[in-house]
PDB file of N, CA and C in Angstrom:
ATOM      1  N   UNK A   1       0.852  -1.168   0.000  1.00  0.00           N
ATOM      2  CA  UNK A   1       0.000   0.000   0.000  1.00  0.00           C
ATOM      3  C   UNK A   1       0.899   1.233   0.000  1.00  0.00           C
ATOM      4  N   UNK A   2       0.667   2.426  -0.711  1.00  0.00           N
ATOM      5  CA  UNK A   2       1.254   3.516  -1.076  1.00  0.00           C
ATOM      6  C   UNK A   2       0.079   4.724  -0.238  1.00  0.00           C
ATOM      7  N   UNK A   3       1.097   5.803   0.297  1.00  0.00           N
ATOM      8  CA  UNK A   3       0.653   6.643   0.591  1.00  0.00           C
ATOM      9  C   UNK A   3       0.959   7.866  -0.052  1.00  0.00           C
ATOM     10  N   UNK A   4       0.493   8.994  -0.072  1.00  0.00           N
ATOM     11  CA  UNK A   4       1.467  10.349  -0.087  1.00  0.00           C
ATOM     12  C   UNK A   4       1.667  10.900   0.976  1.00  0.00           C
ATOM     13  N   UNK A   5       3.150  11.447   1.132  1.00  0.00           N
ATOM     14  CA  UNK A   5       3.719  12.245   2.414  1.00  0.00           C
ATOM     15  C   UNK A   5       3.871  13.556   1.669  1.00  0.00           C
ATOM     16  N   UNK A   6       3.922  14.454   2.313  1.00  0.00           N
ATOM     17  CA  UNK A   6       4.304  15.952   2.059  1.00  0.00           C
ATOM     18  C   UNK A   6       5.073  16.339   3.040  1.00  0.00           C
ATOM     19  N   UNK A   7       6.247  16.778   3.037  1.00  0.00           N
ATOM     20  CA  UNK A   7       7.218  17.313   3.379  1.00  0.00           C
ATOM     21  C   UNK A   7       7.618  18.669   3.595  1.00  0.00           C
ATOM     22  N   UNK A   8       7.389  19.163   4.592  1.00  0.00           N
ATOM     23  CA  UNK A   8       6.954  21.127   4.789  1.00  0.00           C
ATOM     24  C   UNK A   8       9.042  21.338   5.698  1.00  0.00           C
ATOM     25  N   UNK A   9       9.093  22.285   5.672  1.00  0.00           N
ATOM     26  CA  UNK A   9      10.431  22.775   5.877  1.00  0.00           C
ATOM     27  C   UNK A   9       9.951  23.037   7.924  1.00  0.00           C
ATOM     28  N   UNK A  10      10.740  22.775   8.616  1.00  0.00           N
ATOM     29  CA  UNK A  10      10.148  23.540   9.789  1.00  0.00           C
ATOM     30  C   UNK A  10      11.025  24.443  10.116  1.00  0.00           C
ATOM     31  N   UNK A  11       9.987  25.299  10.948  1.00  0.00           N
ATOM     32  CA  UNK A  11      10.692  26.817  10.837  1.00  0.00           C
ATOM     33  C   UNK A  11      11.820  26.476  12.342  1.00  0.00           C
ATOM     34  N   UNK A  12      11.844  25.480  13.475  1.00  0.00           N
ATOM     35  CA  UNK A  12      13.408  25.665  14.126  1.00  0.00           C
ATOM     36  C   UNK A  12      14.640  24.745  13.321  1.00  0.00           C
ATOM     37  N   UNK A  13      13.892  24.358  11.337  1.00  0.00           N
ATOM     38  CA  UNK A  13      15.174  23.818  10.973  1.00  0.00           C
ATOM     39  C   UNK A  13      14.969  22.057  11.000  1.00  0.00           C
ATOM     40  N   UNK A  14      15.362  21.282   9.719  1.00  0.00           N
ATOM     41  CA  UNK A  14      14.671  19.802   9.352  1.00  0.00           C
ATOM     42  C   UNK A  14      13.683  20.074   8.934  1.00  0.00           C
ATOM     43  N   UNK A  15      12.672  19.167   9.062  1.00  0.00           N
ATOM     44  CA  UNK A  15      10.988  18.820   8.137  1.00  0.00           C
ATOM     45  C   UNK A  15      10.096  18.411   9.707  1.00  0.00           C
ATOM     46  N   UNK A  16       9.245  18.591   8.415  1.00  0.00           N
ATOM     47  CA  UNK A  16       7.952  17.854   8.949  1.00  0.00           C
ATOM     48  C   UNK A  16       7.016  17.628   7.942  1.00  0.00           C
ATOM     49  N   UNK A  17       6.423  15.736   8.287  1.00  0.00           N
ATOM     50  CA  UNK A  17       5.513  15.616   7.092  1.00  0.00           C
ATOM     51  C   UNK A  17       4.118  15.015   7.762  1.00  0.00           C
ATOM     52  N   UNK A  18       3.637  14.931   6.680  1.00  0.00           N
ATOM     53  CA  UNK A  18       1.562  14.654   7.004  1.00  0.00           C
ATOM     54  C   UNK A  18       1.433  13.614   6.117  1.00  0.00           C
ATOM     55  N   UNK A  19       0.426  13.063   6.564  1.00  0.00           N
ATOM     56  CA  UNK A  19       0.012  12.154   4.927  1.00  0.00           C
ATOM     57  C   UNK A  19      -1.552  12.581   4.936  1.00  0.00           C
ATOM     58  N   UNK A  20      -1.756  13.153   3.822  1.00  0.00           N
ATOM     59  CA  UNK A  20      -3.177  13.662   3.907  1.00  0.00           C
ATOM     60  C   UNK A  20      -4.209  12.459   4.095  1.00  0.00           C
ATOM     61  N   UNK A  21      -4.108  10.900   3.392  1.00  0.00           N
ATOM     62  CA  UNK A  21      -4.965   9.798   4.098  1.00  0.00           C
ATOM     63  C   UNK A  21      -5.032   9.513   4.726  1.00  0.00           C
ATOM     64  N   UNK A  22      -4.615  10.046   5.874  1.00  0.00           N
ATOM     65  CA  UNK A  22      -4.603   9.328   7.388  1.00  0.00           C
ATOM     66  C   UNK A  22      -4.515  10.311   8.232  1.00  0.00           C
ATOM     67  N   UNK A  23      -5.704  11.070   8.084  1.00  0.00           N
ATOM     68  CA  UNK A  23      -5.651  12.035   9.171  1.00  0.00           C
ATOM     69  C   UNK A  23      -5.044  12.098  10.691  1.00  0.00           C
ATOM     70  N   UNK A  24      -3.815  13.054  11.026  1.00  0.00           N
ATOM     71  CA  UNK A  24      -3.547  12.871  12.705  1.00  0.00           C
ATOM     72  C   UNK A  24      -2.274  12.114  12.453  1.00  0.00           C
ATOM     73  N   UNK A  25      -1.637  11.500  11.070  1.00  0.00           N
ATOM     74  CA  UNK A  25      -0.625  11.110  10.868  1.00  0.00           C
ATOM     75  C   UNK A  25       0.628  11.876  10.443  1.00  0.00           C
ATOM     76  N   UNK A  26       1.645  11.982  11.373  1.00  0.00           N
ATOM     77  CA  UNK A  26       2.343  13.196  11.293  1.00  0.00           C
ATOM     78  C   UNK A  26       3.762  12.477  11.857  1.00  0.00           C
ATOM     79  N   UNK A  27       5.212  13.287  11.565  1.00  0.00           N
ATOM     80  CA  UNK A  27       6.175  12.631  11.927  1.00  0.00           C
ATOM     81  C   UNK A  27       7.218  14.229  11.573  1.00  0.00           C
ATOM     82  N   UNK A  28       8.451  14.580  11.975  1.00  0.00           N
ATOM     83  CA  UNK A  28       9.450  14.823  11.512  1.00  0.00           C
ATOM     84  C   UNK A  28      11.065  14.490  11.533  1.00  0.00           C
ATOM     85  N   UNK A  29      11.963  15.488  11.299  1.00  0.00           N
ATOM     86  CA  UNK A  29      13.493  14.605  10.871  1.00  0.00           C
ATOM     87  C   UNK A  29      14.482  16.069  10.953  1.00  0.00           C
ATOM     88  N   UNK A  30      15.299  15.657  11.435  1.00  0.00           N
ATOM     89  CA  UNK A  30      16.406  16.613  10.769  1.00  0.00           C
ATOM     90  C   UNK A  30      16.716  16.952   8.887  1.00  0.00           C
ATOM     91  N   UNK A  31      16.769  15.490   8.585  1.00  0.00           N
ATOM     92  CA  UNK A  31      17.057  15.662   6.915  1.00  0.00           C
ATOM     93  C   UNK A  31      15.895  15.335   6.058  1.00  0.00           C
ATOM     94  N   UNK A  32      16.031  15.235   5.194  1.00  0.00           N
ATOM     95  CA  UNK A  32      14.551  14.596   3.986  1.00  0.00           C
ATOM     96  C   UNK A  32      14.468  13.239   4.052  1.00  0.00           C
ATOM     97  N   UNK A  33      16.126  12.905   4.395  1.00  0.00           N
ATOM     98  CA  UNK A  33      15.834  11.364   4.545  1.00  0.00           C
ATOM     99  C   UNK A  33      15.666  11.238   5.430  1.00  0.00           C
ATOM    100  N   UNK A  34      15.705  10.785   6.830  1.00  0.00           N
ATOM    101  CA  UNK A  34      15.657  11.015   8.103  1.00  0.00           C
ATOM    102  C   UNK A  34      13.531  11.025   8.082  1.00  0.00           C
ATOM    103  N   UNK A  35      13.428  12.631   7.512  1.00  0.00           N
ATOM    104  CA  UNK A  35      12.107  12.397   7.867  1.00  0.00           C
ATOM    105  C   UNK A  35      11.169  11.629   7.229  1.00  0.00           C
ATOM    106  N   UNK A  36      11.428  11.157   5.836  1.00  0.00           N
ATOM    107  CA  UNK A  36      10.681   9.934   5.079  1.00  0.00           C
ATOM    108  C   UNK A  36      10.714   8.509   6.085  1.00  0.00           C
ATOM    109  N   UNK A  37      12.144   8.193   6.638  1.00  0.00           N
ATOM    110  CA  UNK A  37      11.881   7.378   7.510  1.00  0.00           C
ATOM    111  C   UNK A  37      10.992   7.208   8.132  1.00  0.00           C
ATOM    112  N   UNK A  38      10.631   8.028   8.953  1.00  0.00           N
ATOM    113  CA  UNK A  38      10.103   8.649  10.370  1.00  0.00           C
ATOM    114  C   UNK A  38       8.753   8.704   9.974  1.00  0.00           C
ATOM    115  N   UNK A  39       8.405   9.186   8.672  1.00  0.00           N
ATOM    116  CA  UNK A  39       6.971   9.209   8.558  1.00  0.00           C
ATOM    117  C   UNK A  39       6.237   7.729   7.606  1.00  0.00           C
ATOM    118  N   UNK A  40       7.200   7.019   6.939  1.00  0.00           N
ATOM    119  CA  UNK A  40       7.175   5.576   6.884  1.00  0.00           C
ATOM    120  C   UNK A  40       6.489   4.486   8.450  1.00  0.00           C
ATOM    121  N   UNK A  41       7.175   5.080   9.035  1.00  0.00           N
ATOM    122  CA  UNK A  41       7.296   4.400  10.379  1.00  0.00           C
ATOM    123  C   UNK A  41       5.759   5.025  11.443  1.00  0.00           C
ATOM    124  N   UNK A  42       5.996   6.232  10.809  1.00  0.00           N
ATOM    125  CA  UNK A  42       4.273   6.522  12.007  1.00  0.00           C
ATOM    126  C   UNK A  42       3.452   6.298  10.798  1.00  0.00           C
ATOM    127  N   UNK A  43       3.250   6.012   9.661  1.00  0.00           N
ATOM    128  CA  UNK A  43       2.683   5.499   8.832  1.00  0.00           C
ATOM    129  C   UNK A  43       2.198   4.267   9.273  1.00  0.00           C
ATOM    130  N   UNK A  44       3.156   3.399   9.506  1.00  0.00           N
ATOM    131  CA  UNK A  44       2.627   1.851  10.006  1.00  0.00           C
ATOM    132  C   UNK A  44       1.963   1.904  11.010  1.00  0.00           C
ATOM    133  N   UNK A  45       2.655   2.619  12.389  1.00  0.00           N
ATOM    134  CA  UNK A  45       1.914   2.887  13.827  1.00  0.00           C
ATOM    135  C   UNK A  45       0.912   3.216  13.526  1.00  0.00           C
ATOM    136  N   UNK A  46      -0.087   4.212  12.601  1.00  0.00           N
ATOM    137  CA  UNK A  46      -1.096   4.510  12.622  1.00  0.00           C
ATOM    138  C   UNK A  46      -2.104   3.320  11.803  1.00  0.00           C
ATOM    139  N   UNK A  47      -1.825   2.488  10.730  1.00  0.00           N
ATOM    140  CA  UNK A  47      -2.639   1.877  10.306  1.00  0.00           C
ATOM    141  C   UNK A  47      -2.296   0.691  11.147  1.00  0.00           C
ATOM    142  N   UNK A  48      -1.389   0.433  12.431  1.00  0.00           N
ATOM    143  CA  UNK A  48      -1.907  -0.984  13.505  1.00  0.00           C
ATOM    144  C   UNK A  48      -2.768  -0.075  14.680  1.00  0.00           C
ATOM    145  N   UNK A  49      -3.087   0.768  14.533  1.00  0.00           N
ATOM    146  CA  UNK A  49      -3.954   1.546  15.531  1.00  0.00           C
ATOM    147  C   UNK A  49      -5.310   1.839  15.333  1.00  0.00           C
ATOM    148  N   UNK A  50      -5.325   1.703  13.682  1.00  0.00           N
ATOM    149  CA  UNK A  50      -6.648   1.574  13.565  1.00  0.00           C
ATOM    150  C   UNK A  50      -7.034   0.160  13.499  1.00  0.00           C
ATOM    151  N   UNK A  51      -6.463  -0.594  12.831  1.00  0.00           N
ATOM    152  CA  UNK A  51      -6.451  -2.103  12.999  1.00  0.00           C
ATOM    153  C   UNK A  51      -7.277  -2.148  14.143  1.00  0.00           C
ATOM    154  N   UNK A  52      -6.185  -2.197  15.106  1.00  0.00           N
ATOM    155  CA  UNK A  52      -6.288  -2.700  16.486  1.00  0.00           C
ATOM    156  C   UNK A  52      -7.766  -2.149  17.066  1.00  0.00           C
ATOM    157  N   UNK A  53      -7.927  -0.848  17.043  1.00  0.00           N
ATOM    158  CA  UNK A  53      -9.575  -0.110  17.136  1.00  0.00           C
ATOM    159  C   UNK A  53     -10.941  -0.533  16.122  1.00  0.00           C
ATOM    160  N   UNK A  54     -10.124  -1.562  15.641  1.00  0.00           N
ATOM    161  CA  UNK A  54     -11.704  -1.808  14.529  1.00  0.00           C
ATOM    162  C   UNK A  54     -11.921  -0.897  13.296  1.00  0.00           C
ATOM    163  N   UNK A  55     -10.933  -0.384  12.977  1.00  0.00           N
ATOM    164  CA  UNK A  55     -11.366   1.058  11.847  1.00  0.00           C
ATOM    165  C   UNK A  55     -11.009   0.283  10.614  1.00  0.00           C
ATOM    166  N   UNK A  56     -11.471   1.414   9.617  1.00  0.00           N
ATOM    167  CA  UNK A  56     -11.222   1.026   8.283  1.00  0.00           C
ATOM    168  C   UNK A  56      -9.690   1.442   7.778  1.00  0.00           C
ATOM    169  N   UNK A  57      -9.089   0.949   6.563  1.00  0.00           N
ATOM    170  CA  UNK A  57      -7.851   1.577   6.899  1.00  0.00           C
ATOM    171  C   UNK A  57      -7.804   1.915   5.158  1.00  0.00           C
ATOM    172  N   UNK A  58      -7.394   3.526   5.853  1.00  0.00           N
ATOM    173  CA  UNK A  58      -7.923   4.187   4.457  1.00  0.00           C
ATOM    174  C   UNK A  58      -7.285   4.332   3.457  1.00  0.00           C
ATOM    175  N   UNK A  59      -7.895   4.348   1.866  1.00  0.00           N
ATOM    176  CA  UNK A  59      -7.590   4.061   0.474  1.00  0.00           C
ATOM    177  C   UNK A  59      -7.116   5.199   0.534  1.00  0.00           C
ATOM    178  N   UNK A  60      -5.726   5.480  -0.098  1.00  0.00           N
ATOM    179  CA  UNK A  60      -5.506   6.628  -0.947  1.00  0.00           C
ATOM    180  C   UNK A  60      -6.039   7.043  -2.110  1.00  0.00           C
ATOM    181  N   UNK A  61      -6.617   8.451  -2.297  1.00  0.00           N
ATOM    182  CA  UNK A  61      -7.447   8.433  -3.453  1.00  0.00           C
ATOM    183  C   UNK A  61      -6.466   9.351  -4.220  1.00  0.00           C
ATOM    184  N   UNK A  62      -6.195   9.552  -5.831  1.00  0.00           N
ATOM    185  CA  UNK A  62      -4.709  10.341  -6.486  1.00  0.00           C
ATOM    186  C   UNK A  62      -5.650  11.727  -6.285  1.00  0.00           C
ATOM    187  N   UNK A  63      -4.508  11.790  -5.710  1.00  0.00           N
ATOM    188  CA  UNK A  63      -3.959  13.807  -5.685  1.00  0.00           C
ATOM    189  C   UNK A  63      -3.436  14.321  -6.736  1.00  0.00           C
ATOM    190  N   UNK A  64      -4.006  15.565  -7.187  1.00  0.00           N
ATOM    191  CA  UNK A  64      -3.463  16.439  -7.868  1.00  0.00           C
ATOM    192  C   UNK A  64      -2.951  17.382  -7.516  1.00  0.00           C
ATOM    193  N   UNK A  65      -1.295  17.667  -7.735  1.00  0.00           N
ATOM    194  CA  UNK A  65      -1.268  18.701  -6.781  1.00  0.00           C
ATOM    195  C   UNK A  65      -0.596  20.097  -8.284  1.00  0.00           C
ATOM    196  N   UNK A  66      -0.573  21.173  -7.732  1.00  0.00           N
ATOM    197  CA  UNK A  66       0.030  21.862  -8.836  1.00  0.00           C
ATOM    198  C   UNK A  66       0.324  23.353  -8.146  1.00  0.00           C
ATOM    199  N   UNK A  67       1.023  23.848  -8.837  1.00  0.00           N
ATOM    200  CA  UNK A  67       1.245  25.458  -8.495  1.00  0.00           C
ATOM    201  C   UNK A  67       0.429  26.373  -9.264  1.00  0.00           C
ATOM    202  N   UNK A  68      -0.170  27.108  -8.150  1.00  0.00           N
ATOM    203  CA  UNK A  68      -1.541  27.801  -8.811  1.00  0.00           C
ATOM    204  C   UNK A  68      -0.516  29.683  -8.643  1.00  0.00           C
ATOM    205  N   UNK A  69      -0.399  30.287  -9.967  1.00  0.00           N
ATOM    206  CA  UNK A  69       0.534  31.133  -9.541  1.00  0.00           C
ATOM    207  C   UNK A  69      -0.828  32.299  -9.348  1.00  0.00           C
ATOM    208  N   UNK A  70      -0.880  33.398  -8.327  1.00  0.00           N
ATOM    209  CA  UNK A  70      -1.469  34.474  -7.878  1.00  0.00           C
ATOM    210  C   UNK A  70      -0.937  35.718  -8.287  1.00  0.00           C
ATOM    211  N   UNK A  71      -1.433  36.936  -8.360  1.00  0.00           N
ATOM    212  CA  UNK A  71      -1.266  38.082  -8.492  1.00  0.00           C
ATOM    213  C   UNK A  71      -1.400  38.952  -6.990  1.00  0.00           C
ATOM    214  N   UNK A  72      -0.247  39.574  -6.275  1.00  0.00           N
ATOM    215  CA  UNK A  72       0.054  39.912  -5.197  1.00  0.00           C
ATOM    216  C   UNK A  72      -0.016  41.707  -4.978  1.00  0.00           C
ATOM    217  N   UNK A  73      -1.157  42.326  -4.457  1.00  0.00           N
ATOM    218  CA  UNK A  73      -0.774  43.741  -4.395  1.00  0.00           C
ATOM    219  C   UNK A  73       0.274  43.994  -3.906  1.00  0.00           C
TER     220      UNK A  73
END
């Protein structure tokens, strides 16, 4: 099973990522690699947690993502 992670810069320095299918699923890292680990890993913790609670364990549905460019006063 495949997820998407997103990878945001944090502002004291390293990452931090989300996976938008799994709401509440969150992890960060010093490096990019480091935090792919890390969010691999609370990736699993979260789908044996729903397991374990009886939940459904949710489909990734494809994302589109894109750069929407704006006009800035």
């Amino acid at each position: 099973m495949e997820y998407t992670a997103i990878l945001h810069p944090a502002e004291e320095g390293g990452y931090w990522a989300e996976v938008p299918a799994l709401p509440g699923c969150f992890s960060q890292g010093e490096t990019v690699e480091e935090t792919f680990r890390n969010i691999k890993e609370a990736i699993e913790s979260h789908i044996e947690a729903l397991r374990e609670d009886g939940q459904e364990i949710p489909v990734e549905r494809n994302f589109i993502f894109s750069k929407v460019e704006v006009k800035v006063a």
